[in-house]
Protein backbone atom coordinates (compact mmCIF):
# COMPACT_ATOMS: atom_id res chain seq x y z
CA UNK A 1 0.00 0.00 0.00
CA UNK A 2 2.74 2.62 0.45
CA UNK A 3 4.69 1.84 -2.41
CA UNK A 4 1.72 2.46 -4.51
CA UNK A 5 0.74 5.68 -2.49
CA UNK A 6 4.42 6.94 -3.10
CA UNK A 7 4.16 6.08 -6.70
CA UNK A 8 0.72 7.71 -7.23
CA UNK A 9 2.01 10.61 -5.40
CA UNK A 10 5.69 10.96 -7.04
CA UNK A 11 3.65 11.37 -10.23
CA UNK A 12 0.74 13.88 -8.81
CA UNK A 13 4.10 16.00 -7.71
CA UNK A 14 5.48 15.37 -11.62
CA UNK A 15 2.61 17.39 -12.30
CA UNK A 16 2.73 20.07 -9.42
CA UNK A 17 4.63 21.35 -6.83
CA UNK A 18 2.59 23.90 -5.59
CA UNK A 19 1.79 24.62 -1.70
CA UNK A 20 -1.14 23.03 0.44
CA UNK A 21 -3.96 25.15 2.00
CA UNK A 22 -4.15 28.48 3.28
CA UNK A 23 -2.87 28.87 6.59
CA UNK A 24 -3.97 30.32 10.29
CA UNK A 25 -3.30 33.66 11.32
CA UNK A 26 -1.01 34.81 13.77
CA UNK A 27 0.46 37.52 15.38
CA UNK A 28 4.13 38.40 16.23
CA UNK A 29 5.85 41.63 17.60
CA UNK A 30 8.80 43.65 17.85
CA UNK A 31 7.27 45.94 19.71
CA UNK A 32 5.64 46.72 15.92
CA UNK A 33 3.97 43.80 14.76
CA UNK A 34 5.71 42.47 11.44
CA UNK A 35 5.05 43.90 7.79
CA UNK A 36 3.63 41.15 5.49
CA UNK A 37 5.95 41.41 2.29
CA UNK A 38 4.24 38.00 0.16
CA UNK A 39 2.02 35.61 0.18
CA UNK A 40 2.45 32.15 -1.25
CA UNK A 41 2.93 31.81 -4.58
CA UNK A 42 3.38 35.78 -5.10
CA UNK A 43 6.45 36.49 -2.86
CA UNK A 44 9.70 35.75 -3.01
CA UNK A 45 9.94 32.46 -2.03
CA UNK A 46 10.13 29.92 -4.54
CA UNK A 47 9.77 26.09 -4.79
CA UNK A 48 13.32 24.45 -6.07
CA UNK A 49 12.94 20.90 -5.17
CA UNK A 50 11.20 17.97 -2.94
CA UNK A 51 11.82 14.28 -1.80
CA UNK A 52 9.58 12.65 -4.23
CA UNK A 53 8.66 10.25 -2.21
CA UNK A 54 6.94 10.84 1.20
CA UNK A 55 9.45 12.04 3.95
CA UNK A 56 11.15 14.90 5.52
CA UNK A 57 13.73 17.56 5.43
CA UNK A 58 15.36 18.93 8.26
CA UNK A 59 18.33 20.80 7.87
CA UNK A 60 19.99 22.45 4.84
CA UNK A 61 23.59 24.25 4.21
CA UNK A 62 24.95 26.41 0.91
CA UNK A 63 28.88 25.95 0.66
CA UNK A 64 28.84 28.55 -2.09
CA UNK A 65 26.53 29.89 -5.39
CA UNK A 66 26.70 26.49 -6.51
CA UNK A 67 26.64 24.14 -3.81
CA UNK A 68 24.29 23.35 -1.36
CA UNK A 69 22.84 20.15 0.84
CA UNK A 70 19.36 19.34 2.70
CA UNK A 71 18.88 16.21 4.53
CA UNK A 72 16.33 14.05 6.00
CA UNK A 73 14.33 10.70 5.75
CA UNK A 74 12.17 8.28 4.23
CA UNK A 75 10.88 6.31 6.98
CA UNK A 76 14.14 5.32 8.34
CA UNK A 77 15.59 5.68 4.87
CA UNK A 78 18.35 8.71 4.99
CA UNK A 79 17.57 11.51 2.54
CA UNK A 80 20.75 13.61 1.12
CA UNK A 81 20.02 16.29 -1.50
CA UNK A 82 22.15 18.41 -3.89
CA UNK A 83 22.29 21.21 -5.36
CA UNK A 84 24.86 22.25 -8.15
CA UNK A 85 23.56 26.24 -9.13
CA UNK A 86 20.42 24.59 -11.38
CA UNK A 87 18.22 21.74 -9.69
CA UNK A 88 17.79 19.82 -6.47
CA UNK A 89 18.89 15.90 -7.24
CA UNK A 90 19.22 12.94 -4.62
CA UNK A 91 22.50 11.55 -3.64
CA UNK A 92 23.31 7.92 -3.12
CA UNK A 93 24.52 7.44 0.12
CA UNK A 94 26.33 3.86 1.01
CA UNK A 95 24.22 1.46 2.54
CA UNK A 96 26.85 0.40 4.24
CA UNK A 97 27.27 3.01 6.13
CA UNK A 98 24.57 2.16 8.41
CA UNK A 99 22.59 5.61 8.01
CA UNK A 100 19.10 5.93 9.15
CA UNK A 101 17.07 9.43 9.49
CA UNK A 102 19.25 12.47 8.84
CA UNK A 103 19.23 15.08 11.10
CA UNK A 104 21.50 17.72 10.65
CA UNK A 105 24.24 18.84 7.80
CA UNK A 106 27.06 21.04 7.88
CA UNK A 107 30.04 21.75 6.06
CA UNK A 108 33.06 23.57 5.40
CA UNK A 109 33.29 23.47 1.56
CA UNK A 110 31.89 20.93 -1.09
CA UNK A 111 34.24 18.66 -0.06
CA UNK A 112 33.69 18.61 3.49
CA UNK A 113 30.60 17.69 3.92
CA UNK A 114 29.03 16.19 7.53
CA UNK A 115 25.81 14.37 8.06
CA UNK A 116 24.20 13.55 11.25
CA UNK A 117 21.65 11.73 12.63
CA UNK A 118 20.50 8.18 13.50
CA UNK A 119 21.62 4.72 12.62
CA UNK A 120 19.37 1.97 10.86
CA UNK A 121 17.30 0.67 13.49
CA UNK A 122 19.22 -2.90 14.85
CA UNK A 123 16.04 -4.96 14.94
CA UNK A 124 17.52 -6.91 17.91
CA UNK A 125 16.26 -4.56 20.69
CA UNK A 126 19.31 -2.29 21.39
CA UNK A 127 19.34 1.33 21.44
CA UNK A 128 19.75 2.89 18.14
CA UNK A 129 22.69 4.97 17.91
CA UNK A 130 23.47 8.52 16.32
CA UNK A 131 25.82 8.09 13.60
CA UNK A 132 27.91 10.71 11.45
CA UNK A 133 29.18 10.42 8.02
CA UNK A 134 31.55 12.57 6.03
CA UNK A 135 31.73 13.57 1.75
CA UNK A 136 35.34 14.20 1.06
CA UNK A 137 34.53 15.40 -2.70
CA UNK A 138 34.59 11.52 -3.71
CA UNK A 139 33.24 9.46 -1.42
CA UNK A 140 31.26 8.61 2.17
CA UNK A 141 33.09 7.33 4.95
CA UNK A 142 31.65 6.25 8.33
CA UNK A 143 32.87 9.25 10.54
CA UNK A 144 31.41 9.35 13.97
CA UNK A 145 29.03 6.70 15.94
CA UNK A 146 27.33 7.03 19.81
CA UNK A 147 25.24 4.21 21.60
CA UNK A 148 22.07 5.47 22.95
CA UNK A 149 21.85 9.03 21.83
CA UNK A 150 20.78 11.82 19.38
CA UNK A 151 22.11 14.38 17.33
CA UNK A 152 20.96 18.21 18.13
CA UNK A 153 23.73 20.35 16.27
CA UNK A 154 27.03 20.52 14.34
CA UNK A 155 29.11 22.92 13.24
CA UNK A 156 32.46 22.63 11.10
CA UNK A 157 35.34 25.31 12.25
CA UNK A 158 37.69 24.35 9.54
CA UNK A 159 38.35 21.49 7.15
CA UNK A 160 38.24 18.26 9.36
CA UNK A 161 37.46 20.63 12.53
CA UNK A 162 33.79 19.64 13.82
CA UNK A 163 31.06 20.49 17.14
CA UNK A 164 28.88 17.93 17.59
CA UNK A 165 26.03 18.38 20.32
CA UNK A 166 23.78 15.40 21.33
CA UNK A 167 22.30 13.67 24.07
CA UNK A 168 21.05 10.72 25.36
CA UNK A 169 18.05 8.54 24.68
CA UNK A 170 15.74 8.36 27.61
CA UNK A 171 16.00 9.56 31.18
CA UNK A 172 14.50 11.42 32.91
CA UNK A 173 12.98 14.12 30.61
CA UNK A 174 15.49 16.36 31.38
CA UNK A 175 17.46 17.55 28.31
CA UNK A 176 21.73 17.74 29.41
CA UNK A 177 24.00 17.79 25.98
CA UNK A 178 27.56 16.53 25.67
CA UNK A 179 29.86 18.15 23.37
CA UNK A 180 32.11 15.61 20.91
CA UNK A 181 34.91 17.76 18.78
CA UNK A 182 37.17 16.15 16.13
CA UNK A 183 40.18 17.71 15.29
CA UNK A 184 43.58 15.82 13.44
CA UNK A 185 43.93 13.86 16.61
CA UNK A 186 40.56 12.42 16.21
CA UNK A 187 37.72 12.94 18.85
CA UNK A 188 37.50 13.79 22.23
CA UNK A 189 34.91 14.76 25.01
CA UNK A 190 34.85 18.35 25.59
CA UNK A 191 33.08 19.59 28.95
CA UNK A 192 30.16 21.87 29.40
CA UNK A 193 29.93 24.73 31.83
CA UNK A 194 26.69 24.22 33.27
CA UNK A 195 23.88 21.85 32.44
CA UNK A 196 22.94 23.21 29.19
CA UNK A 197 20.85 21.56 26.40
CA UNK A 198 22.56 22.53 23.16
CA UNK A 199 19.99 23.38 20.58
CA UNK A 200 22.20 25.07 17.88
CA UNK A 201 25.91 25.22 17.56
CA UNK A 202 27.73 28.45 14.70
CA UNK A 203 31.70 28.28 14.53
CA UNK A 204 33.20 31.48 13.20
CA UNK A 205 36.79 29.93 13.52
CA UNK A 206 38.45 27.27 15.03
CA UNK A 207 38.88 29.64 17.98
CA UNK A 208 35.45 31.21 17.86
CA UNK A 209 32.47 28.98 18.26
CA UNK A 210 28.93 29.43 19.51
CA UNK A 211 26.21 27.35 21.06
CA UNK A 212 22.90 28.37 22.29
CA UNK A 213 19.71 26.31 24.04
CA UNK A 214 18.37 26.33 27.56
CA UNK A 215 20.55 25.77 30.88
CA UNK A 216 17.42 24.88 33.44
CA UNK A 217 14.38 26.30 31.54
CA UNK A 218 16.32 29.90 30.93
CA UNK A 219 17.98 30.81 27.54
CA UNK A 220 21.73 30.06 27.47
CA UNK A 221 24.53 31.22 25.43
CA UNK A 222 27.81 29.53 25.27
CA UNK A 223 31.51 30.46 23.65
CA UNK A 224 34.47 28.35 22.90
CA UNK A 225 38.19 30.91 22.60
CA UNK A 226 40.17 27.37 21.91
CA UNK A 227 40.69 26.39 25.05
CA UNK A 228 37.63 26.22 27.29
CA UNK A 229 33.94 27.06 26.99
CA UNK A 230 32.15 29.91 28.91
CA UNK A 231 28.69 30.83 29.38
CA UNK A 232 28.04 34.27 28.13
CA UNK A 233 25.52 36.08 30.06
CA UNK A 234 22.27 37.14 28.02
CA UNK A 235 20.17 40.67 29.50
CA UNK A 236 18.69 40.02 32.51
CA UNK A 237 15.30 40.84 30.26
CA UNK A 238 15.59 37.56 28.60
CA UNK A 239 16.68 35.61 31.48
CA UNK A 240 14.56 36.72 33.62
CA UNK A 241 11.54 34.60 32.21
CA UNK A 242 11.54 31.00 31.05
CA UNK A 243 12.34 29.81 27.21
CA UNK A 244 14.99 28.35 25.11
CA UNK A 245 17.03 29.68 21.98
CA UNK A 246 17.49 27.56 18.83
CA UNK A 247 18.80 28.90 16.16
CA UNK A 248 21.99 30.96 15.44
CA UNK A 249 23.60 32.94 12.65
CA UNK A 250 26.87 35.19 11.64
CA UNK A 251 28.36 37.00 9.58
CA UNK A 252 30.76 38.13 11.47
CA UNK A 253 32.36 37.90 14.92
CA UNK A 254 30.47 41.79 15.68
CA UNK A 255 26.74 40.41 13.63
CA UNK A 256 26.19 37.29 15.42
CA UNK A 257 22.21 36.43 16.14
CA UNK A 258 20.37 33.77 18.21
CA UNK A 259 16.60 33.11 18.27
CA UNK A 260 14.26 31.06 20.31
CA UNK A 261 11.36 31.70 22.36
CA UNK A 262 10.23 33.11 25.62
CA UNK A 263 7.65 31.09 27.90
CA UNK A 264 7.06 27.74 27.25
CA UNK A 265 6.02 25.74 24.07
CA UNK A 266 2.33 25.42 24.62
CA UNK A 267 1.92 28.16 27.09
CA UNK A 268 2.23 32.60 26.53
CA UNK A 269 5.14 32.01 24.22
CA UNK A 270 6.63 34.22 22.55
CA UNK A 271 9.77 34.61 19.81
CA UNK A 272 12.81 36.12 20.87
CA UNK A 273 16.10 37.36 19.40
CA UNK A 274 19.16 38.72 20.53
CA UNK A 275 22.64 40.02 18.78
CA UNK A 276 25.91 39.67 19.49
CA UNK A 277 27.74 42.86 18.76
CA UNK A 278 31.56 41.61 19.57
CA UNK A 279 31.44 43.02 23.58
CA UNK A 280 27.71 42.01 24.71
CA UNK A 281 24.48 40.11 23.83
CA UNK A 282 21.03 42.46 22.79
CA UNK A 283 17.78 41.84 22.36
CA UNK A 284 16.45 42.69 18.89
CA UNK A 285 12.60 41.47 19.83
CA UNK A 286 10.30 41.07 23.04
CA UNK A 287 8.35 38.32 24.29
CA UNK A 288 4.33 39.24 24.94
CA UNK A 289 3.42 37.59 21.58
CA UNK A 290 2.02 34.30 20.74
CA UNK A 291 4.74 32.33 18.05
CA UNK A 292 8.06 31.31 18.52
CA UNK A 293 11.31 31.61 16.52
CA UNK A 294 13.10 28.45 15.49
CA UNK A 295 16.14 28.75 12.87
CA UNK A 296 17.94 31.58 11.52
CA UNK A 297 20.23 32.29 8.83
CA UNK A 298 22.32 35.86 8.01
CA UNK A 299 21.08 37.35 5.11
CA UNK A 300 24.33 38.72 3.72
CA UNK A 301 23.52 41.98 4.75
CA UNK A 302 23.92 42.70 8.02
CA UNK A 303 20.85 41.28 8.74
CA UNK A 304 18.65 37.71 9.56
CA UNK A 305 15.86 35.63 8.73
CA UNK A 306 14.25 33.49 11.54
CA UNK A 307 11.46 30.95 10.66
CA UNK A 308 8.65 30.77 13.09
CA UNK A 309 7.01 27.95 14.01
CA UNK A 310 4.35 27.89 11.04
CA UNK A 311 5.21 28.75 7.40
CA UNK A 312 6.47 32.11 7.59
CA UNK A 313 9.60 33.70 7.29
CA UNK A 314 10.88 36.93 9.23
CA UNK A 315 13.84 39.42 7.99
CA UNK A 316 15.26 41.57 10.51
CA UNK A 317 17.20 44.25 8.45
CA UNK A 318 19.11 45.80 11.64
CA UNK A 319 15.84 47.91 12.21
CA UNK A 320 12.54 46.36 11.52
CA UNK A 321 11.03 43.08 10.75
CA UNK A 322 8.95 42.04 8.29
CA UNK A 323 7.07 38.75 7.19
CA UNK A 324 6.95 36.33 4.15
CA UNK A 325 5.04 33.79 3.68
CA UNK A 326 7.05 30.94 2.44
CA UNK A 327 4.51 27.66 1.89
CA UNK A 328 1.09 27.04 3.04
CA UNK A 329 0.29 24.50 6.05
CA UNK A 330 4.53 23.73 6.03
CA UNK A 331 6.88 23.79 8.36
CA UNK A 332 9.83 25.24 7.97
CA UNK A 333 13.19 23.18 9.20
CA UNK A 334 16.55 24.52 8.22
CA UNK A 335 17.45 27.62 6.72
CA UNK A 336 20.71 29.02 4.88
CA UNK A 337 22.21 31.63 3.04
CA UNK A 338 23.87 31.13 -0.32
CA UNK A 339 27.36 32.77 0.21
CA UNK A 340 28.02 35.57 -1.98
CA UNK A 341 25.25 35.93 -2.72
CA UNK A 342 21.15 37.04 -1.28
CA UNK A 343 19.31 34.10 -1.77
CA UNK A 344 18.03 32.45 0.89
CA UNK A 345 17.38 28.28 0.81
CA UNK A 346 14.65 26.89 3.17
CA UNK A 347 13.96 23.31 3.94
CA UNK A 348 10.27 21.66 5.54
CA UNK A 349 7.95 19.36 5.40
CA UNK A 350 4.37 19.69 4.13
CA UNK A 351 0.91 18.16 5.69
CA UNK A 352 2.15 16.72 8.50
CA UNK A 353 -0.87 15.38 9.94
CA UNK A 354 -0.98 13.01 6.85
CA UNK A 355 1.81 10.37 7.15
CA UNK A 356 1.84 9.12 2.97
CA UNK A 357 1.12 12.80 2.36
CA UNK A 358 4.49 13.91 4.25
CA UNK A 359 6.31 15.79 1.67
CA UNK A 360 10.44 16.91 2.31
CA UNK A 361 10.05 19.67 0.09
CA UNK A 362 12.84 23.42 -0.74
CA UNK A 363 12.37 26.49 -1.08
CA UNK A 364 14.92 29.43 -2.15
CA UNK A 365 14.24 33.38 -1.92
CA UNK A 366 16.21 35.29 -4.68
């Protein structure tokens, strides 16, 4: 039944690619509630590419104006897209690699490429591990396994320099990351300040790196100089309150961003961001509205785009925000900025609620 529901609907999507339904409203705030810029389908945003089959997309990365990756799953299939400048094609990934749902990419260059997520389910009853492979221009390698855990964030410093963030399967509900950083000597188990869930990791250098997520319900910020990492204290208006950042973005060491939320998922929440201007963190937006920010990418310009936790899209150009609409009834994933260049690549998955109707689909704004 869902091979013939994937072939019936990999030739409905040979026909169209369009968008879903019209979504719910919202509101959001800066203090000024966000301009609308677009709708679907006569904004900026543009459909590039999509899984074909039913799955997902979760994170995405551009290398440079021709190069860019977006992974995810089909079932416990791994999904790794390309892009080459023109159109979105599927990789072939070694089976032997053990790969199961991808999770997160990142990458240095288009021949340092890094996949995460988790292993092919064992069948036998054991935990499933989190599993890491790496593109060296020519071919996949096996990188990076852990037993019992899962993949929240990666960065790459340098060539063969890379962050991983995870944490374990299970427990007690309570979310504590460990840090795993490879260098030329191989890996090794870096410590954590505090007890910090790592929901988004940026390095700037080898010997400037970022993570952000939640240390006990606050928002936490986190910096690695090469030796050690530090917590960076956030205003006392954003820690004040509960809430979580996930998602960071730079241009530079003086425009660095992170955005989360305020309050609780569920509860009063509301989306928050705050910049990094080389000596302290600001906040950009307040809390007091209902939505939440998620991922964020620079836009080349000295400013962001955050994704929210529905379809749209928010730029922050240093001054004011403003909303797109990217998709309707999507979610948006990953985000990324071409380098060089101001388009903008977004990654999600369409009608979630329907499991063969679960759509990995791409999205770029020129």
């Amino acid at each position: 039944m869902r091979r013939f529901a994937v072939a019936v609907l990999s030739a409905v999507l040979g026909l169209t690619v369009g968008g879903c339904a019209t979504p719910g409203g919202g509101t959001h705030a800066t203090g000024k509630s966000p301009r609308p810029s677009g709708t679907a389908g006569s904004g900026p945003w543009r459909l590039m590419g999509h899984t074909g089959n039913p799955g997902t997309l979760k994170d995405v990365v551009a290398t440079g104006a021709h190069d860019a990756w977006a992974v995810g799953d089909e079932g416990t299939e791994p999904v790794v897209m390309r892009w080459s400048g023109g159109t979105w094609a599927k990789v072939e990934v070694p089976e032997q690699l053990g790969l199961g749902s991808l999770r997160v990419v990142t990458a240095s260059g288009p021949d340092d490429v890094w996949v995460f997520g988790l292993a092919q389910p064992t069948g036998d009853g054991r935990a499933q591990e989190a599993h890491g492979a790496r593109w060296n221009g020519s071919r996949w390698t096996l990188a990076w396994r852990e037993p019992n855990s899962v993949v929240d964030a990666a960065t790459v410093a340098g060539p063969g320099d890379v962050w991983v963030a995870g944490r374990r399967r299970g427990g007690n509900g309570t979310c504590r990351s460990f840090l795993r950083h490879r260098t030329a000597a191989g890996w090794s188990a870096v410590a954590l300040p505090s007890m910090v869930c790592v929901r988004a990791l940026h390095a700037l250098s080898p010997r400037d790196v970022w993570a952000v997520g939640e240390d006990r319900g606050k928002p936490a910020t986190l910096h690695w100089d090469g030796g050690s990492w530090r917590t960076v204290p956030l205003p006392p208006a954003v820690t004040w309150q509960s809430g979580e950042l996930d998602g960071l973005a730079a241009q530079s060491p003086t425009q660095l961003w992170a955005v989360g939320r305020t309050g609780r998922t569920g509860d009063a929440a509301g989306p928050l961001a705050v910049r990094w201007d080389g000596h302290r963190w600001v906040r950009v937006v307040g809390s007091g509205v209902g939505g939440e920010f998620a991922r964020a990418t620079a836009d080349g310009h000295g400013g962001i785009f955050a994704s929210a936790s529905t379809a749209e899209a928010f730029h922050y150009d240093g001054r004011n925000w403003t909303s797109e609409q990217v998709a309707s009834e999507h979610t948006i994933t990953g985000l990324a900025v071409v380098p060089g260049t101001s388009q903008v690549l977004a990654v999600g998955v369409c009608c979630e609620a329907y499991d063969e109707d679960t759509i990995g689909k791409i999205w770029m704004r020129r």
